[in-house]
C-alpha atoms as a PDB file:
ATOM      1  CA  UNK A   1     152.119  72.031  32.542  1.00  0.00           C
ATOM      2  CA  UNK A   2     155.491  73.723  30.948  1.00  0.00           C
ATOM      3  CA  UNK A   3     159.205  73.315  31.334  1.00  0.00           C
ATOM      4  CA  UNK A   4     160.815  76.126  30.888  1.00  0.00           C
ATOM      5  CA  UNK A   5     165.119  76.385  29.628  1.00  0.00           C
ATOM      6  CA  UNK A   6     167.116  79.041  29.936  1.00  0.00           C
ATOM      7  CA  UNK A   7     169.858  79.957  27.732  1.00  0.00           C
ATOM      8  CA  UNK A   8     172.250  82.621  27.159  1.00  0.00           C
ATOM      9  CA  UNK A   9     173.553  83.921  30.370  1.00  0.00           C
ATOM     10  CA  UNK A  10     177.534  84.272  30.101  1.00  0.00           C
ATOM     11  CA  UNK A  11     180.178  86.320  31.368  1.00  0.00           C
ATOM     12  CA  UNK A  12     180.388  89.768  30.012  1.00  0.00           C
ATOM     13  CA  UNK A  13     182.209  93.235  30.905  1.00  0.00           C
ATOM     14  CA  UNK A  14     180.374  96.356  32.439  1.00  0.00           C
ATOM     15  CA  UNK A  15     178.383  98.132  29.835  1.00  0.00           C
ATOM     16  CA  UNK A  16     178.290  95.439  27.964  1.00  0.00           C
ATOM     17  CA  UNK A  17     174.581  93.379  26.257  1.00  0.00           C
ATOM     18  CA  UNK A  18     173.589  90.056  26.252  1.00  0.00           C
ATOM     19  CA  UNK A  19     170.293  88.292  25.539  1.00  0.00           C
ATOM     20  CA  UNK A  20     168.567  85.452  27.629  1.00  0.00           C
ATOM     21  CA  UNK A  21     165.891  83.123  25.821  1.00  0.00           C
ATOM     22  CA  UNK A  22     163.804  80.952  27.530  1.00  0.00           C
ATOM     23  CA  UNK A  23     161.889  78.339  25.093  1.00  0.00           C
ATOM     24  CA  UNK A  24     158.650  76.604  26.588  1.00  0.00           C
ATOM     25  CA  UNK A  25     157.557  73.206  25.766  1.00  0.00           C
ATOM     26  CA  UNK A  26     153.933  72.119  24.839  1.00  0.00           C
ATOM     27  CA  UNK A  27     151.322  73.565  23.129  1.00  0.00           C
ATOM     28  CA  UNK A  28     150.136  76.372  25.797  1.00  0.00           C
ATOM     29  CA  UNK A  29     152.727  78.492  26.158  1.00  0.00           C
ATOM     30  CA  UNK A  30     150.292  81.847  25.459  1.00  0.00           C
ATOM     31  CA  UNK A  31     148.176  80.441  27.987  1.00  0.00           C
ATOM     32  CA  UNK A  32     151.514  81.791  30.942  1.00  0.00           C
ATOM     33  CA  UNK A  33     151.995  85.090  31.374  1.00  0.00           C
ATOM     34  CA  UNK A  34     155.927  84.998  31.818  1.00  0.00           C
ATOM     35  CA  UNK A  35     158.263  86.499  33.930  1.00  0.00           C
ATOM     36  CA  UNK A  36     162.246  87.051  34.165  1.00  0.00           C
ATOM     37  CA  UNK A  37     163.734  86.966  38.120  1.00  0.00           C
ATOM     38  CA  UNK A  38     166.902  87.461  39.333  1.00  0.00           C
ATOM     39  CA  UNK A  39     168.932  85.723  42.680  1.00  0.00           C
ATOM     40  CA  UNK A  40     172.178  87.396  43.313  1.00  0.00           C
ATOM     41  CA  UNK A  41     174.639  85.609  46.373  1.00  0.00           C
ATOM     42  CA  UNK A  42     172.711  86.238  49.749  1.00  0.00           C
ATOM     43  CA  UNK A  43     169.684  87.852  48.073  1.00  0.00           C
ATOM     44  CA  UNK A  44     166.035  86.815  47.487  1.00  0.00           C
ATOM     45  CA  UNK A  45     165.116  86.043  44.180  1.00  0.00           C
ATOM     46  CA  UNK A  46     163.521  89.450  42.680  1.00  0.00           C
ATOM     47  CA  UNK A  47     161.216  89.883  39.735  1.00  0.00           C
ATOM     48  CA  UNK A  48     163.418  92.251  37.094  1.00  0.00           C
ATOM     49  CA  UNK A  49     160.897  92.196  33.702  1.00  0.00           C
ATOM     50  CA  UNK A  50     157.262  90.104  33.414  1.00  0.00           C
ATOM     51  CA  UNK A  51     154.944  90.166  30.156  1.00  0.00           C
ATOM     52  CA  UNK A  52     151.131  89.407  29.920  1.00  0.00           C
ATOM     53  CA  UNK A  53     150.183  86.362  27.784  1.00  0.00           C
ATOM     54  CA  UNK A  54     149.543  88.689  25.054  1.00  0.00           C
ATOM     55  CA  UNK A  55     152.533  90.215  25.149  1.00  0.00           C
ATOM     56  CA  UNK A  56     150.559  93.862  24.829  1.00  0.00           C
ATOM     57  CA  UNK A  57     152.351  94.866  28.544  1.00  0.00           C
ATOM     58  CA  UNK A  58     155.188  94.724  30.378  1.00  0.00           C
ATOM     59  CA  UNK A  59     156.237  95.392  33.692  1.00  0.00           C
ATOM     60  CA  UNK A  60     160.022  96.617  34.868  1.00  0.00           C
ATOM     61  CA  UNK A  61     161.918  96.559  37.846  1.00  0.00           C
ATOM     62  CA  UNK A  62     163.004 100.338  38.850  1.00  0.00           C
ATOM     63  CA  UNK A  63     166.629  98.792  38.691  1.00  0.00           C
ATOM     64  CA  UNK A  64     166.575  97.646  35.107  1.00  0.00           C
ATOM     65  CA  UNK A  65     164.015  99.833  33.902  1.00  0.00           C
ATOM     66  CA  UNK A  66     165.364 101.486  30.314  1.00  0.00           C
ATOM     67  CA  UNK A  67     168.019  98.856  30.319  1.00  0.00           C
ATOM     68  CA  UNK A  68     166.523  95.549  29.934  1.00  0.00           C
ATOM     69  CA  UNK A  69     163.654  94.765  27.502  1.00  0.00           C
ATOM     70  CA  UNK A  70     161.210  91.644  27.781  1.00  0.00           C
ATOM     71  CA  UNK A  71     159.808  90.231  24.949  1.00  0.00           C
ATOM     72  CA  UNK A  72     158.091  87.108  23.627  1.00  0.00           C
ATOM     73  CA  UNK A  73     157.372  84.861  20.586  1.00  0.00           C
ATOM     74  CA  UNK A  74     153.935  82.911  21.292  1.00  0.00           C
ATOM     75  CA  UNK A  75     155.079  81.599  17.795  1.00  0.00           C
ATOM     76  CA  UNK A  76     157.987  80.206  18.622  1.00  0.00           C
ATOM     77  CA  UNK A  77     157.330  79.420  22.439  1.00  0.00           C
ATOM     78  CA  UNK A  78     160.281  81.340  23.413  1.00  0.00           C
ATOM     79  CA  UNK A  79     160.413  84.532  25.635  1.00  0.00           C
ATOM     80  CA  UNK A  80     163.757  87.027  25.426  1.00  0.00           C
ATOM     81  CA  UNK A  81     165.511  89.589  27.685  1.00  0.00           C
ATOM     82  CA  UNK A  82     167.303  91.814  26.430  1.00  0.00           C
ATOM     83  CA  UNK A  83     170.071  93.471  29.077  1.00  0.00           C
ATOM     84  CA  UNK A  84     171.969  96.203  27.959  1.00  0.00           C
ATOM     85  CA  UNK A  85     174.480  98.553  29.977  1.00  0.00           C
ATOM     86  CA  UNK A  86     174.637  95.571  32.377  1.00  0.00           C
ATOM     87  CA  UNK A  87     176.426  96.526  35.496  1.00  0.00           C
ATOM     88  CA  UNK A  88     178.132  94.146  37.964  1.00  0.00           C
ATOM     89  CA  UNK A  89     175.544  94.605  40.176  1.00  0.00           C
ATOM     90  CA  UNK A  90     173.156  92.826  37.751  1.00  0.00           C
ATOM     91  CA  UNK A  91     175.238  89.264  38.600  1.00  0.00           C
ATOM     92  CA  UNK A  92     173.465  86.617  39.182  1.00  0.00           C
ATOM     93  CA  UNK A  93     171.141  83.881  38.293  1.00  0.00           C
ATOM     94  CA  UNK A  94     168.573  84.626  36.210  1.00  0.00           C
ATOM     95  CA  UNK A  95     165.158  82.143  35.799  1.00  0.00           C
ATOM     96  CA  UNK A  96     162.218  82.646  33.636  1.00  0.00           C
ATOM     97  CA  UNK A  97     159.177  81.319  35.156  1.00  0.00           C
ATOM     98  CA  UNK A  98     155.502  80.691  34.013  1.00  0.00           C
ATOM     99  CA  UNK A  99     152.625  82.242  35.410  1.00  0.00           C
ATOM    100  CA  UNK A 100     148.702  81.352  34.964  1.00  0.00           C
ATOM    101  CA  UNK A 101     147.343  84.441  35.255  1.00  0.00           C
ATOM    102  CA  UNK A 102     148.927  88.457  34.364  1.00  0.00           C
ATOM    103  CA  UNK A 103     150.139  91.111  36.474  1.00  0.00           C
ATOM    104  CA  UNK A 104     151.940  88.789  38.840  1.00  0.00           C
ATOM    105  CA  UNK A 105     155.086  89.994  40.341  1.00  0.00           C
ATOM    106  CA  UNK A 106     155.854  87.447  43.772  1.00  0.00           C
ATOM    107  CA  UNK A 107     158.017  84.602  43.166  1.00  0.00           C
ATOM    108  CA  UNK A 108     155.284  82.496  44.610  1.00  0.00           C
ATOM    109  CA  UNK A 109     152.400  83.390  41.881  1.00  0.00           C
ATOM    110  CA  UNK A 110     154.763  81.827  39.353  1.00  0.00           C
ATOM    111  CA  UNK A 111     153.635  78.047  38.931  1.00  0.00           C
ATOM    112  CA  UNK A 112     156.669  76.890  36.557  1.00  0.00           C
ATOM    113  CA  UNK A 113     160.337  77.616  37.099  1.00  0.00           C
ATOM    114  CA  UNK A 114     163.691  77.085  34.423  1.00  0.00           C
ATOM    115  CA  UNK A 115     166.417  75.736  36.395  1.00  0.00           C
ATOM    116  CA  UNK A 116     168.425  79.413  35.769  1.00  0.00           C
ATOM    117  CA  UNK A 117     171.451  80.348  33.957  1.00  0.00           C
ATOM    118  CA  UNK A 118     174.261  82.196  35.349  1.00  0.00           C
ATOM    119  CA  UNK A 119     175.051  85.863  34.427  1.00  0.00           C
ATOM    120  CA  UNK A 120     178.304  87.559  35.462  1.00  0.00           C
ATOM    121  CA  UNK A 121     178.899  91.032  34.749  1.00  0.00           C
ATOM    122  CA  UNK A 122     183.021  91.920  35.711  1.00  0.00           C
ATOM    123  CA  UNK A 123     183.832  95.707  36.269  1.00  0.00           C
END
């Protein structure tokens, strides 16, 4: 089992960056391939960025592709996106989540959930 915390979200202007962590506890955490998901008002949540357990490969959303970048520390337990040009389209709440096996990109196939952190992006 892992819990999963989310940090970093904010309010920032249109073309502006910010970087999301998401630090794991216990002893596993290269054991998850991990994944970043967005829920915007009146939307279903939607998988934006995911990384193997290696960390070798990545996956992108069309809609964030060359923008965002997903990364991870297996050191450090911690897994990062990084959002840059963020548009106000790219508001909302953004979770990491844990998954047990890699290429995984339905909300469902993730086993462990953080409990989100708010992103605002004003035009």
């Amino acid at each position: 089992q892992v819990q999963l915390v989310e940090s970093g979200g904010g309010l920032v202007q249109a073309g502006g960056s910010l970087r999301l962590s998401c630090a794991a506890s216990g002893r596993t955490f290269s054991s998850y391939a991990m994944g970043w998901f967005r829920q915007a008002p009146g939307k279903q949540r939607e998988l934006l960025a995911a990384i193997v357990r290696s960390g070798g490969i990545t996956y992108y959303a069309d809609s964030v592709k060359g923008r965002f970048t997903i990364s991870r520390d297996n050191a450090k337990n911690t897994v990062y996106l990084q959002m840059n040009s963020l548009k106000p389209e790219d508001t909302g709440v953004y979770y990491c989540a844990a998954s047990y096996s890699d290429y995984n990109i339905l909300p469902r196939e993730y086993a462990y959930w953080g409990q989100g952190t708010q992103v605002t992006v004003s035009s």
